[in-house]
PDB file of N, CA and C in Angstrom:
ATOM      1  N   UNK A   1       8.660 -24.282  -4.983  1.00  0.00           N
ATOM      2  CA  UNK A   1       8.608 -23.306  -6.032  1.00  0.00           C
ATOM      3  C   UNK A   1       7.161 -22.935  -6.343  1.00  0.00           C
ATOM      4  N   UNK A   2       6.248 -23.885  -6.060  1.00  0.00           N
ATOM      5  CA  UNK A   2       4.804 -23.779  -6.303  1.00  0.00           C
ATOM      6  C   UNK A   2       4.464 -22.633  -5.394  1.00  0.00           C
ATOM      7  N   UNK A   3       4.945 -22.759  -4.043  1.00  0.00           N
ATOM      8  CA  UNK A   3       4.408 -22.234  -3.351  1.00  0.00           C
ATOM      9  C   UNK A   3       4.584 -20.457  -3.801  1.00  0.00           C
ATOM     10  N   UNK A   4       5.743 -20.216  -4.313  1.00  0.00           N
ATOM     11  CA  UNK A   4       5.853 -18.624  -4.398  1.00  0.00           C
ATOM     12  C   UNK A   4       5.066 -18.341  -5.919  1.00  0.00           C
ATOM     13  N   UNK A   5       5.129 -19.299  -6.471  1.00  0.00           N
ATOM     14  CA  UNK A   5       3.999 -18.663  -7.654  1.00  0.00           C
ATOM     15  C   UNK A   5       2.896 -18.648  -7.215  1.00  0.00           C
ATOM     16  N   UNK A   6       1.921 -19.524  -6.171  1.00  0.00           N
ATOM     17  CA  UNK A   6       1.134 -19.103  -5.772  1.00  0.00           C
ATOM     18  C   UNK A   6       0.813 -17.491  -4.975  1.00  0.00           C
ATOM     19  N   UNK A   7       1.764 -17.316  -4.270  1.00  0.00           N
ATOM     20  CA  UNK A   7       1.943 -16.290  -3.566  1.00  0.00           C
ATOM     21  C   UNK A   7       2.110 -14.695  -4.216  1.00  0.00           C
ATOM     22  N   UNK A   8       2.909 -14.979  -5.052  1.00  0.00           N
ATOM     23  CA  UNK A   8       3.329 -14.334  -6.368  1.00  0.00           C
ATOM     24  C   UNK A   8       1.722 -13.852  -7.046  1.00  0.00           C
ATOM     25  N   UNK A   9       1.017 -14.826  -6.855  1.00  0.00           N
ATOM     26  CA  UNK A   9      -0.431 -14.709  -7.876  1.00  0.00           C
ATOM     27  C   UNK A   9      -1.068 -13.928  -6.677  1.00  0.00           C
ATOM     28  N   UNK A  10      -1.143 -14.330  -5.810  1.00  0.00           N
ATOM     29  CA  UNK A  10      -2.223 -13.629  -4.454  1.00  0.00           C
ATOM     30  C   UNK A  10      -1.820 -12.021  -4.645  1.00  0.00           C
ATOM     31  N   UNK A  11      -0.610 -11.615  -4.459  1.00  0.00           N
ATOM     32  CA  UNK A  11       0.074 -10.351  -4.632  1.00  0.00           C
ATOM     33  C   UNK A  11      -0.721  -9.851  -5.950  1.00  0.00           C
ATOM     34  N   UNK A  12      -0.258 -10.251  -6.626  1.00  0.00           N
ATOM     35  CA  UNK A  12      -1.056  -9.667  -7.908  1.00  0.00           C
ATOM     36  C   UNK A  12      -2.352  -9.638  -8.214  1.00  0.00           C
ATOM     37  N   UNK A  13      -2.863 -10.224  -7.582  1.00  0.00           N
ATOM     38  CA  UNK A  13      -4.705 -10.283  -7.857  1.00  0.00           C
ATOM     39  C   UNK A  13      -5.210  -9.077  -6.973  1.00  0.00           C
ATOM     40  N   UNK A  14      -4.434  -9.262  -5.659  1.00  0.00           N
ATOM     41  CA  UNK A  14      -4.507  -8.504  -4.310  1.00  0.00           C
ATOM     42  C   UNK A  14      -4.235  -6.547  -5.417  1.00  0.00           C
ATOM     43  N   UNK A  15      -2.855  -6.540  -5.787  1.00  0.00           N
ATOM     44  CA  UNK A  15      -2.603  -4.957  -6.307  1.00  0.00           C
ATOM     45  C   UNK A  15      -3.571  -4.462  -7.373  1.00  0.00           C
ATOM     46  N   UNK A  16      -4.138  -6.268  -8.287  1.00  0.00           N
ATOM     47  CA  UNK A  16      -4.770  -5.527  -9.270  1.00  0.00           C
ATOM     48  C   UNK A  16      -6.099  -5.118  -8.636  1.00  0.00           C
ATOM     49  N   UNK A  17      -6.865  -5.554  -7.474  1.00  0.00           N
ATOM     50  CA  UNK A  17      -7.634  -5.250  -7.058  1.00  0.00           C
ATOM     51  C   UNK A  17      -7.730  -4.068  -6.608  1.00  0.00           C
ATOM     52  N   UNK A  18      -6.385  -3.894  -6.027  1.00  0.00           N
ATOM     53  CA  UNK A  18      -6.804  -2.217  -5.470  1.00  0.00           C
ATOM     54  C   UNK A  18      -6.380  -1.233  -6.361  1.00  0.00           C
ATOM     55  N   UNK A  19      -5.889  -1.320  -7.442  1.00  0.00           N
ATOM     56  CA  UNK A  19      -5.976  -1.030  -8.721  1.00  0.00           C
ATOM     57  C   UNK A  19      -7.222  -0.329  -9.275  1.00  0.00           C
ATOM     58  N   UNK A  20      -8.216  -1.760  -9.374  1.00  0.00           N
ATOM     59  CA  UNK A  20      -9.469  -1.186 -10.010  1.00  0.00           C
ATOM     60  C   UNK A  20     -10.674  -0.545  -8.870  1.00  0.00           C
ATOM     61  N   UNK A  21     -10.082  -0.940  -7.837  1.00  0.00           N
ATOM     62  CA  UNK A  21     -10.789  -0.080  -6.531  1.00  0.00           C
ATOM     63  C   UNK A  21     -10.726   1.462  -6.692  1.00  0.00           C
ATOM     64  N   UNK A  22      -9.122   1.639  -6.968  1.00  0.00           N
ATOM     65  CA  UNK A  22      -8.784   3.159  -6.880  1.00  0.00           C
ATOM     66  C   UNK A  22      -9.493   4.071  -8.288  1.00  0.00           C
ATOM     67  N   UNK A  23      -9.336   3.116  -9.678  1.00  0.00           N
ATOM     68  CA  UNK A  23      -9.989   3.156 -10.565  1.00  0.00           C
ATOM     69  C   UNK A  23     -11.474   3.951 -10.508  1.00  0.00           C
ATOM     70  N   UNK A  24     -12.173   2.970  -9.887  1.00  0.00           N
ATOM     71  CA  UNK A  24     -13.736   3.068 -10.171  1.00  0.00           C
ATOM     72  C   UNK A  24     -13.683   4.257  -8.963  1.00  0.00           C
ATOM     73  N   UNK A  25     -13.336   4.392  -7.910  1.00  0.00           N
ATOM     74  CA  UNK A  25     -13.687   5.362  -6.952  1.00  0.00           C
ATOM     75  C   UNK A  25     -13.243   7.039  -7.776  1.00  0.00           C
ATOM     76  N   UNK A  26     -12.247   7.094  -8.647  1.00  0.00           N
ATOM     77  CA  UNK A  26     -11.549   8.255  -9.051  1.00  0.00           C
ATOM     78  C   UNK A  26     -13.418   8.363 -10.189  1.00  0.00           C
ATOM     79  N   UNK A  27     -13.250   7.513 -10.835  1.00  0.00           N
ATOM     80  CA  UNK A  27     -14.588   7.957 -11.901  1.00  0.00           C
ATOM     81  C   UNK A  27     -15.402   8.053 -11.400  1.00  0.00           C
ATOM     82  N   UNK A  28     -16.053   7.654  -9.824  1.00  0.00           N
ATOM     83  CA  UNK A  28     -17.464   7.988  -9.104  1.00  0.00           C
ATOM     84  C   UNK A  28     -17.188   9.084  -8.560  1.00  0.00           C
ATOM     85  N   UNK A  29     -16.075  10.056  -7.901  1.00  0.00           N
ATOM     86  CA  UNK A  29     -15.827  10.950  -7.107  1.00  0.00           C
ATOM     87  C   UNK A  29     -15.501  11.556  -7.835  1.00  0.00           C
ATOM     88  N   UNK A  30     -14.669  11.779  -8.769  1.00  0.00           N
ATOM     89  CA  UNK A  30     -13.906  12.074 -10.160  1.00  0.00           C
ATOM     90  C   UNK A  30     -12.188  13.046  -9.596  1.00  0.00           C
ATOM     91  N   UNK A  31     -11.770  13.329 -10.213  1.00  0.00           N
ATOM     92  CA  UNK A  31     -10.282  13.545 -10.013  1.00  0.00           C
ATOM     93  C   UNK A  31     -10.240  14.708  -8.503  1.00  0.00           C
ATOM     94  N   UNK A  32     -10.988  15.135  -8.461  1.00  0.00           N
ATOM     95  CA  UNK A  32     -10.605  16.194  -7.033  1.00  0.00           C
ATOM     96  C   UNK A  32     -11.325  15.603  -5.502  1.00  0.00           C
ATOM     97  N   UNK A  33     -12.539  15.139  -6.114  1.00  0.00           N
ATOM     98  CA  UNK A  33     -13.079  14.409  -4.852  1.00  0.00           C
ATOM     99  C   UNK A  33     -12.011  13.311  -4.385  1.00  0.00           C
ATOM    100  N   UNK A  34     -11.194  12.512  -5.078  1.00  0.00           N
ATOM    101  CA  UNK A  34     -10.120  11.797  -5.318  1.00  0.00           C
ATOM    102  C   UNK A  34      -9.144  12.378  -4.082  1.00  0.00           C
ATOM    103  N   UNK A  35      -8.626  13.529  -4.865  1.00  0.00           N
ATOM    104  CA  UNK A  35      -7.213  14.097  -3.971  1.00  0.00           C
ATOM    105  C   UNK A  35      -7.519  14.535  -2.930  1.00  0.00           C
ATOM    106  N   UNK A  36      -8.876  14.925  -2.772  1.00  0.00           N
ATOM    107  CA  UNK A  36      -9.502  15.455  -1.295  1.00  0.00           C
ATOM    108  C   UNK A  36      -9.398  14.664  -0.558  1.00  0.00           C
ATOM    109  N   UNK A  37     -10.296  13.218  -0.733  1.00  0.00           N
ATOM    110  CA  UNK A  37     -10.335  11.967  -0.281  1.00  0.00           C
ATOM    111  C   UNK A  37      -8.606  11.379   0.709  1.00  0.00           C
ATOM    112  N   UNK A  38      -7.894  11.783  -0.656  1.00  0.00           N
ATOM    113  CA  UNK A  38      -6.141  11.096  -0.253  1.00  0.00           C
ATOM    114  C   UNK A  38      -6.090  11.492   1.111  1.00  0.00           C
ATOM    115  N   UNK A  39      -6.187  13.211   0.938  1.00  0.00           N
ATOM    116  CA  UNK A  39      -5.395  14.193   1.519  1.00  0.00           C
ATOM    117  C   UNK A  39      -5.536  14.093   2.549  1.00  0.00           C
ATOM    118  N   UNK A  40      -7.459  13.896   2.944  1.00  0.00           N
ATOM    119  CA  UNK A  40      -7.864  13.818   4.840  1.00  0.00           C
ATOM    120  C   UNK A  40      -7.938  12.369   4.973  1.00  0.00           C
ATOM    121  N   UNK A  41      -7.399  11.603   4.420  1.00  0.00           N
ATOM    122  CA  UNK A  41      -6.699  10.406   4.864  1.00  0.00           C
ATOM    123  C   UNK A  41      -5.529  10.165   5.425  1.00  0.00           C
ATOM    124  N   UNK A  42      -4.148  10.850   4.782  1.00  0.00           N
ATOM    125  CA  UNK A  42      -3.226  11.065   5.025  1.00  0.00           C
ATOM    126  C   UNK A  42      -3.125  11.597   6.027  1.00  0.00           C
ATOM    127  N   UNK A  43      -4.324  12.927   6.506  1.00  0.00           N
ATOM    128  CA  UNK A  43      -3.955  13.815   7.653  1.00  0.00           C
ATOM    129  C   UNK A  43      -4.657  13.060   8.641  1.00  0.00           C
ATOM    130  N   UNK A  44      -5.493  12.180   8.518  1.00  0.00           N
ATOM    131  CA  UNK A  44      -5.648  11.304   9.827  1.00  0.00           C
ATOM    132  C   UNK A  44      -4.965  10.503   9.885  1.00  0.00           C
ATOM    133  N   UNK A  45      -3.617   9.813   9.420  1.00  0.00           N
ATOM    134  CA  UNK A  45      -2.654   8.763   9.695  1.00  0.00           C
ATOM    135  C   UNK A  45      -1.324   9.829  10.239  1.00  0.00           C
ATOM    136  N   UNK A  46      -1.136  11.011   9.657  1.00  0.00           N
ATOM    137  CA  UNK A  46      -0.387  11.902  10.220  1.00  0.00           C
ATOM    138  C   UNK A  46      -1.044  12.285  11.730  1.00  0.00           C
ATOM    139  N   UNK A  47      -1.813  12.425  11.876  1.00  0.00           N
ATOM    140  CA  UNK A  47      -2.244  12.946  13.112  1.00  0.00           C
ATOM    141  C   UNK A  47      -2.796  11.656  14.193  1.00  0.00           C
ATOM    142  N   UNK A  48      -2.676  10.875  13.420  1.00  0.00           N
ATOM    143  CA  UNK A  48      -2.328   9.137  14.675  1.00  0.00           C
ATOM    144  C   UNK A  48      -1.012   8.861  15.055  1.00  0.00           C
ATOM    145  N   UNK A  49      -0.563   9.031  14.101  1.00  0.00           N
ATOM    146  CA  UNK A  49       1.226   8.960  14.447  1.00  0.00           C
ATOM    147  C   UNK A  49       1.798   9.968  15.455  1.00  0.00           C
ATOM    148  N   UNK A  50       1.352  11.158  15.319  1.00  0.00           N
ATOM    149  CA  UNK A  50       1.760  12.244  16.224  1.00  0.00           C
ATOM    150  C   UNK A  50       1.217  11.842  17.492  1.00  0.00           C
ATOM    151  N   UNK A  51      -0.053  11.394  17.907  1.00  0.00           N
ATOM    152  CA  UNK A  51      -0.840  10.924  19.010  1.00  0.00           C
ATOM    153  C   UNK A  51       0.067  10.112  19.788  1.00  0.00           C
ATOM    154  N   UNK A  52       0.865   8.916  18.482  1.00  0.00           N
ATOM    155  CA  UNK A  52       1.371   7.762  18.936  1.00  0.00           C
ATOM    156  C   UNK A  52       2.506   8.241  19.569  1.00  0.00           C
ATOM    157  N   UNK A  53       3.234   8.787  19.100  1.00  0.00           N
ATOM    158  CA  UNK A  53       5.014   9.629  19.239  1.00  0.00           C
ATOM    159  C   UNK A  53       4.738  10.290  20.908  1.00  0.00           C
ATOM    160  N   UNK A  54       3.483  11.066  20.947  1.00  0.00           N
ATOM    161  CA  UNK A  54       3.632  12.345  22.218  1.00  0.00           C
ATOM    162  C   UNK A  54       3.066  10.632  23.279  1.00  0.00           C
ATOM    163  N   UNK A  55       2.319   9.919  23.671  1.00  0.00           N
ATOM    164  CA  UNK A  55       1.729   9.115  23.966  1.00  0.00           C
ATOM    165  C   UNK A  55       2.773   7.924  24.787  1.00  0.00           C
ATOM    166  N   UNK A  56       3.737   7.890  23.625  1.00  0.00           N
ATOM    167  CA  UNK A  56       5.193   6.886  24.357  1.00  0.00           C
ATOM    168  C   UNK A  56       6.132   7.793  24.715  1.00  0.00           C
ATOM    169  N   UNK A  57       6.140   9.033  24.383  1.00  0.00           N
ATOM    170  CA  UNK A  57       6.804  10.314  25.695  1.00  0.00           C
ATOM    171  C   UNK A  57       6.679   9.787  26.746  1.00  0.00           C
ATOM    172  N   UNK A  58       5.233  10.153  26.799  1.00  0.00           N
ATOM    173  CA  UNK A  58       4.540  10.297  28.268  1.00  0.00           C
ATOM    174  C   UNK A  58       4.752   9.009  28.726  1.00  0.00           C
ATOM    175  N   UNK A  59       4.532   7.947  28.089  1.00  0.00           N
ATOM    176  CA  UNK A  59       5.032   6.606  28.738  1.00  0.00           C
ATOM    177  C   UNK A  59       6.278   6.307  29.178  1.00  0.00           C
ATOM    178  N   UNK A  60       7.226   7.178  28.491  1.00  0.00           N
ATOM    179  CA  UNK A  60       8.316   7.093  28.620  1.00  0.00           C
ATOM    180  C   UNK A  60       9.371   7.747  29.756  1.00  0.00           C
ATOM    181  N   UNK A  61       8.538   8.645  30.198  1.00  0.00           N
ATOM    182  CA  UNK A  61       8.989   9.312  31.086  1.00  0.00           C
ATOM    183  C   UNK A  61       7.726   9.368  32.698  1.00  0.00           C
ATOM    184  N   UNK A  62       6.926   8.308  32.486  1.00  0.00           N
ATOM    185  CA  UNK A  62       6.402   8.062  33.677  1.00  0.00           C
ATOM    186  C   UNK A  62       6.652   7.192  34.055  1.00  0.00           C
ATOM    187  N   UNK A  63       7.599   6.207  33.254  1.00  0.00           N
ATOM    188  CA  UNK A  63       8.383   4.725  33.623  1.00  0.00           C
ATOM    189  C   UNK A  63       9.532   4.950  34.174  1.00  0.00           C
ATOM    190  N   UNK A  64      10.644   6.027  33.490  1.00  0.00           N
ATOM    191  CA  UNK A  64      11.443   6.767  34.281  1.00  0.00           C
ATOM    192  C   UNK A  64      11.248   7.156  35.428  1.00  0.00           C
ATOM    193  N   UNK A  65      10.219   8.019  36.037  1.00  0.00           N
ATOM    194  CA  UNK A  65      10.085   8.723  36.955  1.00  0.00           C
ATOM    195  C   UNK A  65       9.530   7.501  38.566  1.00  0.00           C
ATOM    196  N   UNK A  66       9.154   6.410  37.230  1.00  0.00           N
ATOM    197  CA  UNK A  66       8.585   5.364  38.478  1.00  0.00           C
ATOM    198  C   UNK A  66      10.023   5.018  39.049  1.00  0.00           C
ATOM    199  N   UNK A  67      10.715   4.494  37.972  1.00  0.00           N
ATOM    200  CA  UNK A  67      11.903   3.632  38.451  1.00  0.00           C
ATOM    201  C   UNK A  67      13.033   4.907  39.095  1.00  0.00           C
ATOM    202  N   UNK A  68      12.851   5.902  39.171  1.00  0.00           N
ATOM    203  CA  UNK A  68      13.767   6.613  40.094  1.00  0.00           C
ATOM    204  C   UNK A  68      12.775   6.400  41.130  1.00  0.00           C
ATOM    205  N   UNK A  69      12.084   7.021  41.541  1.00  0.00           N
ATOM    206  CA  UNK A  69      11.515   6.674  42.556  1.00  0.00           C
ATOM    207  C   UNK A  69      11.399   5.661  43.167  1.00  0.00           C
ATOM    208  N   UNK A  70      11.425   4.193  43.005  1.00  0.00           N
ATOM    209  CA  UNK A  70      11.501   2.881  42.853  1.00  0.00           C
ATOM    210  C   UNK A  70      13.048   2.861  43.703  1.00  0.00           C
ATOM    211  N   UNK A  71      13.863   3.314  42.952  1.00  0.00           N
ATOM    212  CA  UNK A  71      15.582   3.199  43.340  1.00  0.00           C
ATOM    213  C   UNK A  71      15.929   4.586  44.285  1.00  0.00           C
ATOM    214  N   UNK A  72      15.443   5.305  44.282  1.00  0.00           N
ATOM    215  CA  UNK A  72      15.720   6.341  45.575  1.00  0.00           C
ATOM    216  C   UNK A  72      16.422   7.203  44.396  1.00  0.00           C
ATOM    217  N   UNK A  73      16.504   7.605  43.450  1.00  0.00           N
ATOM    218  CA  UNK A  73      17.326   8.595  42.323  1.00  0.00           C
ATOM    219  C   UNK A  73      16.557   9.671  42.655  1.00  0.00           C
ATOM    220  N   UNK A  74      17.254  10.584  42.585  1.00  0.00           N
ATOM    221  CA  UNK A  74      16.815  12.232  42.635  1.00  0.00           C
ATOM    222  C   UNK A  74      17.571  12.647  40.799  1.00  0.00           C
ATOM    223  N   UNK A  75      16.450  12.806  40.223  1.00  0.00           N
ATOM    224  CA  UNK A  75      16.472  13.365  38.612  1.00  0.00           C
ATOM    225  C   UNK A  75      17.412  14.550  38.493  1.00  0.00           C
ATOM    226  N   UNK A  76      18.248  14.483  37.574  1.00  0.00           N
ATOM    227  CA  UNK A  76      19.391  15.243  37.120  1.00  0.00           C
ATOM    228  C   UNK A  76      19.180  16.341  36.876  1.00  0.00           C
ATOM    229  N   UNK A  77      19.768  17.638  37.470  1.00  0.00           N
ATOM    230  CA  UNK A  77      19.139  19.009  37.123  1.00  0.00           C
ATOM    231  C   UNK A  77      20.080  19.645  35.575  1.00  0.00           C
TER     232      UNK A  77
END
């Protein structure tokens, strides 16, 4: 039981921290430098993910194309 109140405490020290992180950065940048900040953050995790998605396509269909080839398959028209 110790153990999850400890854990319990890490969590919370951990949120309040980024708490007063997000805090002090909004009053040094102030409310728009803020949402700017979010925004081309967001659009570089959006635009890693898309990288990631087209990336295991291509993996995905050059593993295919090995293993027909591999097995003598002629690809389905």
């Amino acid at each position: 039981m110790k153990i999850f109140k400890v854990v319990g405490n890490v969590i919370a020290t951990v949120g309040k921290t980024i708490e007063d992180v997000a805090e002090t950065i909004s009053v040094a940048v102030g409310d728009e430098g803020l949402k700017h900040s979010t925004r081309q953050a967001f659009k570089i995790v959006n635009v890693s993910l898309d990288q990631s998605v087209e990336m295991a396509l291509l993996e995905s269909n050059k593993e295919l194309d090995d293993f027909r080839k591999e097995h003598n398959i002629k690809p389905a028209k």
